[in-house]
C-alpha atoms as a PDB file:
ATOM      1  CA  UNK A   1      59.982 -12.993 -16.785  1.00  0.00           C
ATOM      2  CA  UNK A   2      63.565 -11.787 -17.567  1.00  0.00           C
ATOM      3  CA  UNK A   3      62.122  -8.446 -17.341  1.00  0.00           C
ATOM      4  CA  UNK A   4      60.708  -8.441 -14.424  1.00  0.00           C
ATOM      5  CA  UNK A   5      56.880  -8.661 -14.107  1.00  0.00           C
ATOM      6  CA  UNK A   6      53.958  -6.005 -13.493  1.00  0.00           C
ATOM      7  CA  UNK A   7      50.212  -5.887 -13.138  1.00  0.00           C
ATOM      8  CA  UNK A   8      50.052  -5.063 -16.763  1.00  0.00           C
ATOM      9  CA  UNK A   9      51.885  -7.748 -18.322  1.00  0.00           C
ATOM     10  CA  UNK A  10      50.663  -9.966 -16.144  1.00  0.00           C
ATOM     11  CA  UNK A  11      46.646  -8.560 -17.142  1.00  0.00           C
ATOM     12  CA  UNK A  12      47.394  -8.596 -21.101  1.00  0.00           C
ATOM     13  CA  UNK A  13      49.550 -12.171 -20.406  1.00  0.00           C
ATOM     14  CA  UNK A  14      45.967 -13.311 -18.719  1.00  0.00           C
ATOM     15  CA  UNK A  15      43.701 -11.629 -21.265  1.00  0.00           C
ATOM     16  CA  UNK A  16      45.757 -12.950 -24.405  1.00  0.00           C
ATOM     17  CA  UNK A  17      45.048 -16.549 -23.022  1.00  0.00           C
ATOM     18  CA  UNK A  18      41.227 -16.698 -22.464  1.00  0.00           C
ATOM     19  CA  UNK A  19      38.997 -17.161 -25.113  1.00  0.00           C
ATOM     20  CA  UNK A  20      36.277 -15.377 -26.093  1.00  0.00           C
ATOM     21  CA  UNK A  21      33.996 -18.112 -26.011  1.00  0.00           C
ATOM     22  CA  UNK A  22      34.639 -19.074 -22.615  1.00  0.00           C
ATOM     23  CA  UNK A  23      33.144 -15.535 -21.355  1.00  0.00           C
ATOM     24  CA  UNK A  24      29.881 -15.868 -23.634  1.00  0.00           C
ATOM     25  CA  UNK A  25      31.129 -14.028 -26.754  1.00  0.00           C
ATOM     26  CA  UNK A  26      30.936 -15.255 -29.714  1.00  0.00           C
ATOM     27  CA  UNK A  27      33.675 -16.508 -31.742  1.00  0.00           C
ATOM     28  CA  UNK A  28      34.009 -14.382 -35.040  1.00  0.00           C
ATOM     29  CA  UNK A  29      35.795 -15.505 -38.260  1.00  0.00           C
ATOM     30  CA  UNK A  30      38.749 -13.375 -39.257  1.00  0.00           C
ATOM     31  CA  UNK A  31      39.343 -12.107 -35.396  1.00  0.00           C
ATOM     32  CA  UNK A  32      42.738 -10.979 -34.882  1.00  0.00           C
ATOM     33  CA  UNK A  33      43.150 -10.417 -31.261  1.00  0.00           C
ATOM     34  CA  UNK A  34      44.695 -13.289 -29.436  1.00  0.00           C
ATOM     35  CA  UNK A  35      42.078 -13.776 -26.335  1.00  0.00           C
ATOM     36  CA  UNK A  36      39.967 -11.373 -25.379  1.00  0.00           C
ATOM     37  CA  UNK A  37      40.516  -7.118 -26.380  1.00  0.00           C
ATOM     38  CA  UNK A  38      40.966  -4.699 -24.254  1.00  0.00           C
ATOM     39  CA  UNK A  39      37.172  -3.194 -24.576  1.00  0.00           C
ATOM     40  CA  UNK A  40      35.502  -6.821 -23.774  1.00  0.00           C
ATOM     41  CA  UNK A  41      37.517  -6.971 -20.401  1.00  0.00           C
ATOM     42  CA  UNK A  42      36.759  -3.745 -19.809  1.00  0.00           C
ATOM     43  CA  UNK A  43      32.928  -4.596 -20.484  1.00  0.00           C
ATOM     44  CA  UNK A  44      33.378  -8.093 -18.491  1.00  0.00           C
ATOM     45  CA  UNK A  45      35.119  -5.933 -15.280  1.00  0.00           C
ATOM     46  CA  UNK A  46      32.689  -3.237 -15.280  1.00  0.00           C
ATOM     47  CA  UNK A  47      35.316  -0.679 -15.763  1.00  0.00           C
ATOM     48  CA  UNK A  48      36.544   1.767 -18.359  1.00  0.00           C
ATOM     49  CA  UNK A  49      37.930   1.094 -21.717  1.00  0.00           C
ATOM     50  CA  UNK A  50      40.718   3.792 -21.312  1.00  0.00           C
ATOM     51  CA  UNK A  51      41.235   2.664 -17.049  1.00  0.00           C
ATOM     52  CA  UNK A  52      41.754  -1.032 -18.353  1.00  0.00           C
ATOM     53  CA  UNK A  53      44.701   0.929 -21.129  1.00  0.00           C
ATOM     54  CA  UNK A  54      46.173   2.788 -18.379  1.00  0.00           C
ATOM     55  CA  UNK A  55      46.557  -0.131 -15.645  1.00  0.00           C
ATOM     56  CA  UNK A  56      48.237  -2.516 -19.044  1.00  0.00           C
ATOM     57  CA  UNK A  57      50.318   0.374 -19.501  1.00  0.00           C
ATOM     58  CA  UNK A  58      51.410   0.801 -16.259  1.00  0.00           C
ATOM     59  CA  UNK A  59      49.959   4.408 -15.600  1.00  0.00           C
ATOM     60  CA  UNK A  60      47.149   3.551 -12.974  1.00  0.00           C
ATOM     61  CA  UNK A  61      49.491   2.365 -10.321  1.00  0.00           C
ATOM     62  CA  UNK A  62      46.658   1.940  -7.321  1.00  0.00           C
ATOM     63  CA  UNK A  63      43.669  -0.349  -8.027  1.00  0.00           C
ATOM     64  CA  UNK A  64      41.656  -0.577  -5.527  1.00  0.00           C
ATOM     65  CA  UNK A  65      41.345  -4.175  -4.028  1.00  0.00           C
ATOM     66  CA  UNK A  66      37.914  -4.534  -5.247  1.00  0.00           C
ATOM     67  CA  UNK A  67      38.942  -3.853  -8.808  1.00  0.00           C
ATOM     68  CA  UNK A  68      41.869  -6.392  -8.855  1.00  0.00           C
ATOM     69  CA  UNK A  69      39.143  -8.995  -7.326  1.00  0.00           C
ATOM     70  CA  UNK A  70      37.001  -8.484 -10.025  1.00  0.00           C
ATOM     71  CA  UNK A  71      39.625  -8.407 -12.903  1.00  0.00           C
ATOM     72  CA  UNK A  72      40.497 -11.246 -11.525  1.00  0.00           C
ATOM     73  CA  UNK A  73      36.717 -12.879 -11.670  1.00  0.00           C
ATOM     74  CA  UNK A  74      36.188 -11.560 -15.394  1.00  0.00           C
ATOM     75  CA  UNK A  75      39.746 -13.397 -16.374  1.00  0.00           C
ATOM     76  CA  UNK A  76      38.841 -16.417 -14.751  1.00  0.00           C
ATOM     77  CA  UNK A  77      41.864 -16.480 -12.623  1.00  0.00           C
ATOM     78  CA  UNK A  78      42.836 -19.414 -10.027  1.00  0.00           C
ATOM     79  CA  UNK A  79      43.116 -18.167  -6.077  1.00  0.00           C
ATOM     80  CA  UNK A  80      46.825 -18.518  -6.516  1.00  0.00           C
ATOM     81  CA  UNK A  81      46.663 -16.193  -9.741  1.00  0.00           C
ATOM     82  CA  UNK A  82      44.220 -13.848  -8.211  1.00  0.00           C
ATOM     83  CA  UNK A  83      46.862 -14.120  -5.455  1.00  0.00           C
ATOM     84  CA  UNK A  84      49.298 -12.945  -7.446  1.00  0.00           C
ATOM     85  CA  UNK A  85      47.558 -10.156  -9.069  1.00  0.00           C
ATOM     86  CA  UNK A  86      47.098  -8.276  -5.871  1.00  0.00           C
ATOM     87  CA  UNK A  87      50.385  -8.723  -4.806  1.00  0.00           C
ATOM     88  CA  UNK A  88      51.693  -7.071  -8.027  1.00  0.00           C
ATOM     89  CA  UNK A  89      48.978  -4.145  -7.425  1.00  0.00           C
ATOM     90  CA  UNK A  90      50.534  -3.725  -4.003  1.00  0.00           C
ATOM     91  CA  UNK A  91      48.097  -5.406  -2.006  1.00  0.00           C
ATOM     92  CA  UNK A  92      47.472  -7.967   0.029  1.00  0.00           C
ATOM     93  CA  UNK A  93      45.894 -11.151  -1.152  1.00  0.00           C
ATOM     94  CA  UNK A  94      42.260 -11.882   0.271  1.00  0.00           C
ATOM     95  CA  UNK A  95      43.031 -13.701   3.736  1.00  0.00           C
ATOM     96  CA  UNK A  96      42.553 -17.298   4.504  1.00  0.00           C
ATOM     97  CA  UNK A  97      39.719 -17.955   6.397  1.00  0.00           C
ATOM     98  CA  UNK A  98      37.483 -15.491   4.810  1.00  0.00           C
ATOM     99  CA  UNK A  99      34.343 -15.830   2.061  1.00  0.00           C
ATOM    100  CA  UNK A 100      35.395 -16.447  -1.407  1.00  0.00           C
ATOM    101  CA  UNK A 101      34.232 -13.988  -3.984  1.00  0.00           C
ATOM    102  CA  UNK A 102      35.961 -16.031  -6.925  1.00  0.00           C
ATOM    103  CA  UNK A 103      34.234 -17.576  -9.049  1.00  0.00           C
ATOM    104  CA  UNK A 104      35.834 -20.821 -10.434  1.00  0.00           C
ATOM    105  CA  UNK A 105      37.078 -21.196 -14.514  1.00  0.00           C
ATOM    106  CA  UNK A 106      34.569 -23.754 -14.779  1.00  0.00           C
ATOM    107  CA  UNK A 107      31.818 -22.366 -13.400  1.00  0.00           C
ATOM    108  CA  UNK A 108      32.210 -19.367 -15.334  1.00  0.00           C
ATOM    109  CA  UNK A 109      32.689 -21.583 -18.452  1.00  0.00           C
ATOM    110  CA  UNK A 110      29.312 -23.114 -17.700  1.00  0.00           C
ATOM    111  CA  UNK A 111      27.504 -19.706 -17.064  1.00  0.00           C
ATOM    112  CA  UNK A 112      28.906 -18.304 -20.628  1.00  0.00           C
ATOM    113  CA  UNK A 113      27.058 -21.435 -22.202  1.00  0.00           C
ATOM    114  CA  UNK A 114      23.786 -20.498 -19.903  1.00  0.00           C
ATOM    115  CA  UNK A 115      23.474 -17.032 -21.489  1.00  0.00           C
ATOM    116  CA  UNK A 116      20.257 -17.405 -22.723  1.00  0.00           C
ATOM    117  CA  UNK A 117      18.792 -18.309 -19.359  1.00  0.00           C
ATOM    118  CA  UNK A 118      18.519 -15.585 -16.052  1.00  0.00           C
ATOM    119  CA  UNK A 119      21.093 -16.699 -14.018  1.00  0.00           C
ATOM    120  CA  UNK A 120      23.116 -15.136 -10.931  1.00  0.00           C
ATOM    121  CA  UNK A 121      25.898 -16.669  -9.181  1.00  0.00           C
ATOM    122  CA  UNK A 122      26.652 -15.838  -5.405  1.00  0.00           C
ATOM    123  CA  UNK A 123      29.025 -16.297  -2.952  1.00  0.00           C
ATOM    124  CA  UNK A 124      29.031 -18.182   0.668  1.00  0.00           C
ATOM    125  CA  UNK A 125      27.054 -14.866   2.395  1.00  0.00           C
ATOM    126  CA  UNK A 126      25.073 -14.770  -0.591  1.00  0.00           C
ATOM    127  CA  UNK A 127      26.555 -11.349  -2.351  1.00  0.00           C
ATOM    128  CA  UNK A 128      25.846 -11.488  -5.975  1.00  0.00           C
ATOM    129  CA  UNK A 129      29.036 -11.317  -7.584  1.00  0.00           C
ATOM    130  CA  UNK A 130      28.431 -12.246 -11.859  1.00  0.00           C
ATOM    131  CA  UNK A 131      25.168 -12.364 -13.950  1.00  0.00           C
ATOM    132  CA  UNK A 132      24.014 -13.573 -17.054  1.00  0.00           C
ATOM    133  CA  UNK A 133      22.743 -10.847 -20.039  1.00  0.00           C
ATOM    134  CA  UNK A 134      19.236 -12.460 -19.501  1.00  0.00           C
ATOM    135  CA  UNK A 135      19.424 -12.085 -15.276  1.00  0.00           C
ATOM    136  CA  UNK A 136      20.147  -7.908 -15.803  1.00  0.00           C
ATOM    137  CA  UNK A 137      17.202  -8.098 -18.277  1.00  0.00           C
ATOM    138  CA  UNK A 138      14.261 -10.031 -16.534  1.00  0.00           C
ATOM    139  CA  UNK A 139      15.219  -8.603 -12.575  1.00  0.00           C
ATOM    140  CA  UNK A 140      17.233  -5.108 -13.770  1.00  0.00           C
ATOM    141  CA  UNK A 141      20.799  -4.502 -13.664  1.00  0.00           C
ATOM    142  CA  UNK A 142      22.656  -5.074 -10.696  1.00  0.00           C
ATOM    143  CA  UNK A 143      26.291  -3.564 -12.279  1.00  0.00           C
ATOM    144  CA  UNK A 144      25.409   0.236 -10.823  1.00  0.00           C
ATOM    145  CA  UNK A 145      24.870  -0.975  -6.697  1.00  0.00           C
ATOM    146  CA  UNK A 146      27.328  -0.934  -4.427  1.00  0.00           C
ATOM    147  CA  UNK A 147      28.564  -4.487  -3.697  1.00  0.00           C
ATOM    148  CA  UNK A 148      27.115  -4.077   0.334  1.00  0.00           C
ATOM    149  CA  UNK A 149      23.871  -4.059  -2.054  1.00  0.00           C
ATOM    150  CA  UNK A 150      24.155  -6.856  -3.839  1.00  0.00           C
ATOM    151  CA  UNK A 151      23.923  -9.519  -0.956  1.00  0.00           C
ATOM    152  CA  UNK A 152      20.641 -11.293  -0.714  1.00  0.00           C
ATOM    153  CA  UNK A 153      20.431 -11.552   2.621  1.00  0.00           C
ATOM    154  CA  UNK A 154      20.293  -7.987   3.323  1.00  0.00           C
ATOM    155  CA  UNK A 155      17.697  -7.905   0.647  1.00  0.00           C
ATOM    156  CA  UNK A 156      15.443 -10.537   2.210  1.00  0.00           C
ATOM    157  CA  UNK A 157      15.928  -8.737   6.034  1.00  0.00           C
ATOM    158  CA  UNK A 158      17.168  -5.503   5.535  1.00  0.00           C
ATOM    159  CA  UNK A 159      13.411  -3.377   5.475  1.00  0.00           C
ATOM    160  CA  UNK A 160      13.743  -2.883   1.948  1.00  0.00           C
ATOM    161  CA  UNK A 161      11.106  -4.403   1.023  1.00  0.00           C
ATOM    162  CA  UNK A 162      12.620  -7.917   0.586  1.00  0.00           C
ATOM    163  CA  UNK A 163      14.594  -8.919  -2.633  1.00  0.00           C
ATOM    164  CA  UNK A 164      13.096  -5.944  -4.773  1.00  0.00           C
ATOM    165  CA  UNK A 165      14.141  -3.828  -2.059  1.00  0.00           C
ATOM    166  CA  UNK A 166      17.709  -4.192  -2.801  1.00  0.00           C
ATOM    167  CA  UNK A 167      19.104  -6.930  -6.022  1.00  0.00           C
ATOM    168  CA  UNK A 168      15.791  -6.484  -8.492  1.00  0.00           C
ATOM    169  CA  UNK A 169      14.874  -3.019 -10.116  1.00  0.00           C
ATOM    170  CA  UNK A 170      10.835  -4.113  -9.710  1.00  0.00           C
ATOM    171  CA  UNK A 171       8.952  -6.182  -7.172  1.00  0.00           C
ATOM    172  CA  UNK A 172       9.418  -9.899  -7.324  1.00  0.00           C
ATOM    173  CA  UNK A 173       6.864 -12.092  -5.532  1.00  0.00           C
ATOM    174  CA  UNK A 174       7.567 -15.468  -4.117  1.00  0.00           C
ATOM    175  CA  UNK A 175       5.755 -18.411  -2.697  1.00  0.00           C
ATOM    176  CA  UNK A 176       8.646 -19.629  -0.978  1.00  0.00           C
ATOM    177  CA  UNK A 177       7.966 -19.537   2.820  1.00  0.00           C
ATOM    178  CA  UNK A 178      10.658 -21.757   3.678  1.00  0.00           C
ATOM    179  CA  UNK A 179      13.314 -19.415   1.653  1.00  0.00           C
ATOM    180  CA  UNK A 180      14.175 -17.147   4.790  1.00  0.00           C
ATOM    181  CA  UNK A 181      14.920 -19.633   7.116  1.00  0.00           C
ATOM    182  CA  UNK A 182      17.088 -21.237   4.501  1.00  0.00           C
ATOM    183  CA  UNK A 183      18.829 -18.005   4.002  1.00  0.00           C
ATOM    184  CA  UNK A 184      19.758 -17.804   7.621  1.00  0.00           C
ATOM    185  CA  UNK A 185      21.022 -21.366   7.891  1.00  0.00           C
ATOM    186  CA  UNK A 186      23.652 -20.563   4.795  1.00  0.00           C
ATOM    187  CA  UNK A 187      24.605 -17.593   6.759  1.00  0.00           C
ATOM    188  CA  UNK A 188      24.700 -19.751  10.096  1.00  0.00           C
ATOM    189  CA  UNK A 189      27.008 -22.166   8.015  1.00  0.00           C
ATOM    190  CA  UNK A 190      29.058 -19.433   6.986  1.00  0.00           C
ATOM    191  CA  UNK A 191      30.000 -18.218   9.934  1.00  0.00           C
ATOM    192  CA  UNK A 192      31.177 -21.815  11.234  1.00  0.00           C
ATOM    193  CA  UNK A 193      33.121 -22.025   7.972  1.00  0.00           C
ATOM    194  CA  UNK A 194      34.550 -18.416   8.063  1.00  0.00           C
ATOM    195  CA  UNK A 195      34.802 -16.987  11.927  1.00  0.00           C
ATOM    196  CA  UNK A 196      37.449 -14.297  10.962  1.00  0.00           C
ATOM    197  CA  UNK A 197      35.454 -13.069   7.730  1.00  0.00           C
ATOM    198  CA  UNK A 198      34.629  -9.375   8.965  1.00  0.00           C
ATOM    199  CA  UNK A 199      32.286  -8.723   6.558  1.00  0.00           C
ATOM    200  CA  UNK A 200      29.972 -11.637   7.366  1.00  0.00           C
ATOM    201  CA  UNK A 201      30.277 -11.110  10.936  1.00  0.00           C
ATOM    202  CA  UNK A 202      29.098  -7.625  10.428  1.00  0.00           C
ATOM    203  CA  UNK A 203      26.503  -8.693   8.246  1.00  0.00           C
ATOM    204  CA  UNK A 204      25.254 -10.824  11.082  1.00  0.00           C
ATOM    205  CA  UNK A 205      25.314  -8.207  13.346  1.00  0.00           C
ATOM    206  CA  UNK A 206      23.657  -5.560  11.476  1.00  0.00           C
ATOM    207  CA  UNK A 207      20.723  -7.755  10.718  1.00  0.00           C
ATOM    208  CA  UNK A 208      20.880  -9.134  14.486  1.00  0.00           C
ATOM    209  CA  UNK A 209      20.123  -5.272  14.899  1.00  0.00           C
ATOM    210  CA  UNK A 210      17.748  -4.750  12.426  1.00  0.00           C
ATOM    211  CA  UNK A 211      15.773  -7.416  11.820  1.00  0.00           C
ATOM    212  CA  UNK A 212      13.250  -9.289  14.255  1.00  0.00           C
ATOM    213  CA  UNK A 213      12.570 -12.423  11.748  1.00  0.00           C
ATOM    214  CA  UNK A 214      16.635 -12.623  11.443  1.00  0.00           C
ATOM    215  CA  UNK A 215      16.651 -12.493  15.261  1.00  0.00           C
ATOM    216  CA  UNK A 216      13.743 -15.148  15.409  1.00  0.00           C
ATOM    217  CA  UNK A 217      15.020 -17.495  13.133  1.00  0.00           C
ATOM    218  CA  UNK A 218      18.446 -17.509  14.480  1.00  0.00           C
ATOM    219  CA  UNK A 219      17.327 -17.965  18.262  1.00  0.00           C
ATOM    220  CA  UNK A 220      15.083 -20.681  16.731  1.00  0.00           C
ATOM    221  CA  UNK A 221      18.307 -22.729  15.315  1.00  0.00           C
ATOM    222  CA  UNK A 222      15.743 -22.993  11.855  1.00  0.00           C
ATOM    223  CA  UNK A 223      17.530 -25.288   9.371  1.00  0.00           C
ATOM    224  CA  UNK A 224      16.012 -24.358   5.811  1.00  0.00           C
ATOM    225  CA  UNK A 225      17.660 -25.835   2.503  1.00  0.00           C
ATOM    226  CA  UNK A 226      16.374 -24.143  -0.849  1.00  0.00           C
ATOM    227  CA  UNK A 227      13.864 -25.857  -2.864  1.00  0.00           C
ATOM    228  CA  UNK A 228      12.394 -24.959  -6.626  1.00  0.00           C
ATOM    229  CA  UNK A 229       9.873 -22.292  -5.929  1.00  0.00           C
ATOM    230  CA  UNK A 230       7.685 -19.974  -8.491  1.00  0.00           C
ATOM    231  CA  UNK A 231       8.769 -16.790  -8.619  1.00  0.00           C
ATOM    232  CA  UNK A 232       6.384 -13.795 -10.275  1.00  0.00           C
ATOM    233  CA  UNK A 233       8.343 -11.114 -12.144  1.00  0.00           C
ATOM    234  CA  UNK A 234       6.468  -7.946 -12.248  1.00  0.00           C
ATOM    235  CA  UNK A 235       8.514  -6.413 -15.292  1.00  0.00           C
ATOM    236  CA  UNK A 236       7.473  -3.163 -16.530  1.00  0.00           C
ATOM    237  CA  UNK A 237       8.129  -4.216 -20.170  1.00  0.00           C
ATOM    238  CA  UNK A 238       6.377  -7.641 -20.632  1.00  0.00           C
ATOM    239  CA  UNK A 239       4.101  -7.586 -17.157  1.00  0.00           C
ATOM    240  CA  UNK A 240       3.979 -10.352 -14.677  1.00  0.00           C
ATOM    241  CA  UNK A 241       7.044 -13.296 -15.595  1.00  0.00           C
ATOM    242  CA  UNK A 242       6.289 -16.566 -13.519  1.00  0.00           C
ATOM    243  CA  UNK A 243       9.639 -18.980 -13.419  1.00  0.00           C
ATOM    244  CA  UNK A 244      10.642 -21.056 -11.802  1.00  0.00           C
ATOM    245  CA  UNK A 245      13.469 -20.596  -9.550  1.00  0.00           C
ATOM    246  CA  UNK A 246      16.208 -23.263  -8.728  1.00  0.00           C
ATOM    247  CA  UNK A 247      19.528 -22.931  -6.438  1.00  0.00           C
ATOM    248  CA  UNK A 248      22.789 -25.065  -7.751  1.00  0.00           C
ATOM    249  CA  UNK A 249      25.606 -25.445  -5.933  1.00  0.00           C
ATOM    250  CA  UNK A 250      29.208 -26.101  -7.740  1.00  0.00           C
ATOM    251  CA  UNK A 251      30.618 -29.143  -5.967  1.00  0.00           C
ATOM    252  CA  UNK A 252      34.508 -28.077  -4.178  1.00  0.00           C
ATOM    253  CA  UNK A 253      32.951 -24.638  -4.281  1.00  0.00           C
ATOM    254  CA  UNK A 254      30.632 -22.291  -2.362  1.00  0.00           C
ATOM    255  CA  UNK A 255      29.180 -20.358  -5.004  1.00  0.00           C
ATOM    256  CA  UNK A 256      25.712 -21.122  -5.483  1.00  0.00           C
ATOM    257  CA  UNK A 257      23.690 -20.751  -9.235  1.00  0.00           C
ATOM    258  CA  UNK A 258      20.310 -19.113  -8.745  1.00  0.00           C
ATOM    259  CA  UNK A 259      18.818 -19.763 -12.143  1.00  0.00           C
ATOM    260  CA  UNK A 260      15.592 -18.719 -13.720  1.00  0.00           C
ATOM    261  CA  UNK A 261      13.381 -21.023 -16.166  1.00  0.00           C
ATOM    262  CA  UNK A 262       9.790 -21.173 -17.465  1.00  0.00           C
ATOM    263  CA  UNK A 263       8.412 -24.504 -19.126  1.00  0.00           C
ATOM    264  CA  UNK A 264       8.943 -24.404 -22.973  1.00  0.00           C
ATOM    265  CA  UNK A 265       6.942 -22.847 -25.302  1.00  0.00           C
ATOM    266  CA  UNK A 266       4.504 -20.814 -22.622  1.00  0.00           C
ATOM    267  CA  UNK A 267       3.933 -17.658 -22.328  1.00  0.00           C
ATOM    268  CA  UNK A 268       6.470 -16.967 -19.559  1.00  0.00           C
ATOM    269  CA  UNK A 269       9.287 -18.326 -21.645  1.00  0.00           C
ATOM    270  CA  UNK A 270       8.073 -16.125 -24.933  1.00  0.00           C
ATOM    271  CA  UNK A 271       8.235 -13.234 -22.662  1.00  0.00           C
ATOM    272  CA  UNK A 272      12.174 -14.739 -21.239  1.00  0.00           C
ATOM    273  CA  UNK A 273      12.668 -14.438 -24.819  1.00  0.00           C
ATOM    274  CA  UNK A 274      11.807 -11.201 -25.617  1.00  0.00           C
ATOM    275  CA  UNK A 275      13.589  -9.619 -22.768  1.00  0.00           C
ATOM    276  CA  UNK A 276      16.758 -11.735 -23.853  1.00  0.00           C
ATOM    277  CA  UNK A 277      16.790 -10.422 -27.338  1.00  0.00           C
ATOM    278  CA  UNK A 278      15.868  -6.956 -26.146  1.00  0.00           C
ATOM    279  CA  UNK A 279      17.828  -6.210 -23.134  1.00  0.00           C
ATOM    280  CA  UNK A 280      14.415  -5.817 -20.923  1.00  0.00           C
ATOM    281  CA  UNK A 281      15.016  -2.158 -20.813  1.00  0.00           C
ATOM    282  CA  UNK A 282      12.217   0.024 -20.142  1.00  0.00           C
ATOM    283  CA  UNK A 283      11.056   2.703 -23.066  1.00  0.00           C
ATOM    284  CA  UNK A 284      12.708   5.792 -22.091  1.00  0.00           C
ATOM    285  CA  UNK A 285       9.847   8.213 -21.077  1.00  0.00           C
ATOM    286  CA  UNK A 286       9.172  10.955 -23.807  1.00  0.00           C
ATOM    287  CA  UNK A 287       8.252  14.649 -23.362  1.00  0.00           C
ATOM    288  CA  UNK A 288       5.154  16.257 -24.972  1.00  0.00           C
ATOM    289  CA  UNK A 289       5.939  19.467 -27.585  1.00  0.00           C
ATOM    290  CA  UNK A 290       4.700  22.222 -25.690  1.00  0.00           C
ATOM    291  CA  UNK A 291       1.646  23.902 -27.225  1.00  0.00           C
ATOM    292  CA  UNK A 292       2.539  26.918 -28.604  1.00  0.00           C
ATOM    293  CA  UNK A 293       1.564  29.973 -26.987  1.00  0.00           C
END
């Protein structure tokens, strides 16, 4: 501090605290980085190994907002912290009153220990904002959409064809009738929490627009809550997947766990398995030889 302080010291300060454990990785004899390196931020943020050099070294001087708040998530910082960080990037810190997209230490700490299981965690208007190994391999990776694309309820009532339309990579089927209306009560929530959030207020609006079962259930008042439900995977690796599907919510927090389980030993959670140790990624597609002339 006698030095003065920047966004880089303050990200290598933050990334030579946090162990590698605590983000899912496992803990290596004979490591000699102190906290996490350089590449497995990088791989945590979504963002370049040599972007990740050039902010530490002080040579990308204009992150974007969005890529502070997700250093921030993959670092585990505290709202004062993340605070902090976008101050020293020039910015101004996200504005009381609005939807959360930090996820809390602990609840990060819990998901690293979960990584064997498909689990997303989401925000207060329901944009997906970190995902287990297992949750990019069983519903597809989420990390190349635009974060307007990750929210599930523009999934569910956007036209796209409900969640496969926008946060899966192939269709998911679900039983759950009352899911919808329990969608639109979190949102109606939301709004009573966080009146000045722009973004959910838009969301709202668009949908309002867009959507005659948003506009229904609103002018209904439905109150839903979320309930285990069955869920039917159909993965283009392993076929159908039936889990079941559970919502957690983090007490003192709004983030919510979505988490994906099939009963022991069946042969949904051999085919969980498979996709864990695998990645779930689709053969790439091979081209014939020509025949020759």
């Amino acid at each position: 501090m006698v030095d003065g302080e920047n966004l880089g010291t303050a990200l290598r300060r933050w990334r030579d605290r946090l162990s590698p454990v605590d983000v899912g990785l496992p803990a290596r004899p004979g490591r000699r980085a102190a906290g996490l390196r350089r590449e497995e931020l990088a791989d945590l943020a979504g963002l370049s190994v040599d972007y990740v050099v050039r902010l530490e070294q002080g040579r990308a001087r204009n992150p974007s907002a969005q890529v502070v708040g997700t250093l921030a998530r993959a670092l585990q910082l505290s709202p004062d912290e993340r605070d902090h960080a976008h101050r020293l990037a020039g910015l101004l810190p996200p504005a009381d009153g609005v939807v959360s997209h930090l996820v809390p230490a602990g609840v990060q700490r819990m998901l690293a220990r979960l990584v064997d299981l498909p689990v997303g965690v989401f925000a207060a208007d329901w944009t997906l904002l970190t995902w287990t190994p297992s949750w990019a391999a069983l519903i597809g990776d989420p990390g190349d959409l635009p974060l307007e694309r990750r929210n599930l309820v523009r999934a569910v009532f956007g036209g796209g064809g409900g969640v496969a339309g926008g946060l899966a990579s192939w269709p998911v089927r679900h039983a759950d009738v009352g899911m919808p209306a329990a969608l639109v009560s979190d949102l109606r929530e939301a709004l009573a929490r966080y009146p000045r959030d722009a973004g959910l207020v838009a969301l709202a609006e668009e949908l309002g627009r867009t959507s005659a079962d948003f506009r229904r259930l609103c002018r209904e008042g439905t109150v839903g809550r979320h309930v285990s439900a069955r869920k039917t995977i159909e993965h283009p690796v392993v076929g159908d997947v039936t889990c079941d599907c559970d919502v957690l919510t983090a007490p003192g927090s709004d983030v919510r766990l979505v988490l994906y389980s099939a009963a022991a030993g069946s042969p949904d959670a051999e085919k969980l398995e498979f996709l864990r140790v695998t990645g779930g990624r689709p053969a790439a597609p091979t081209t014939a030889p020509s025949a020759a002339p």
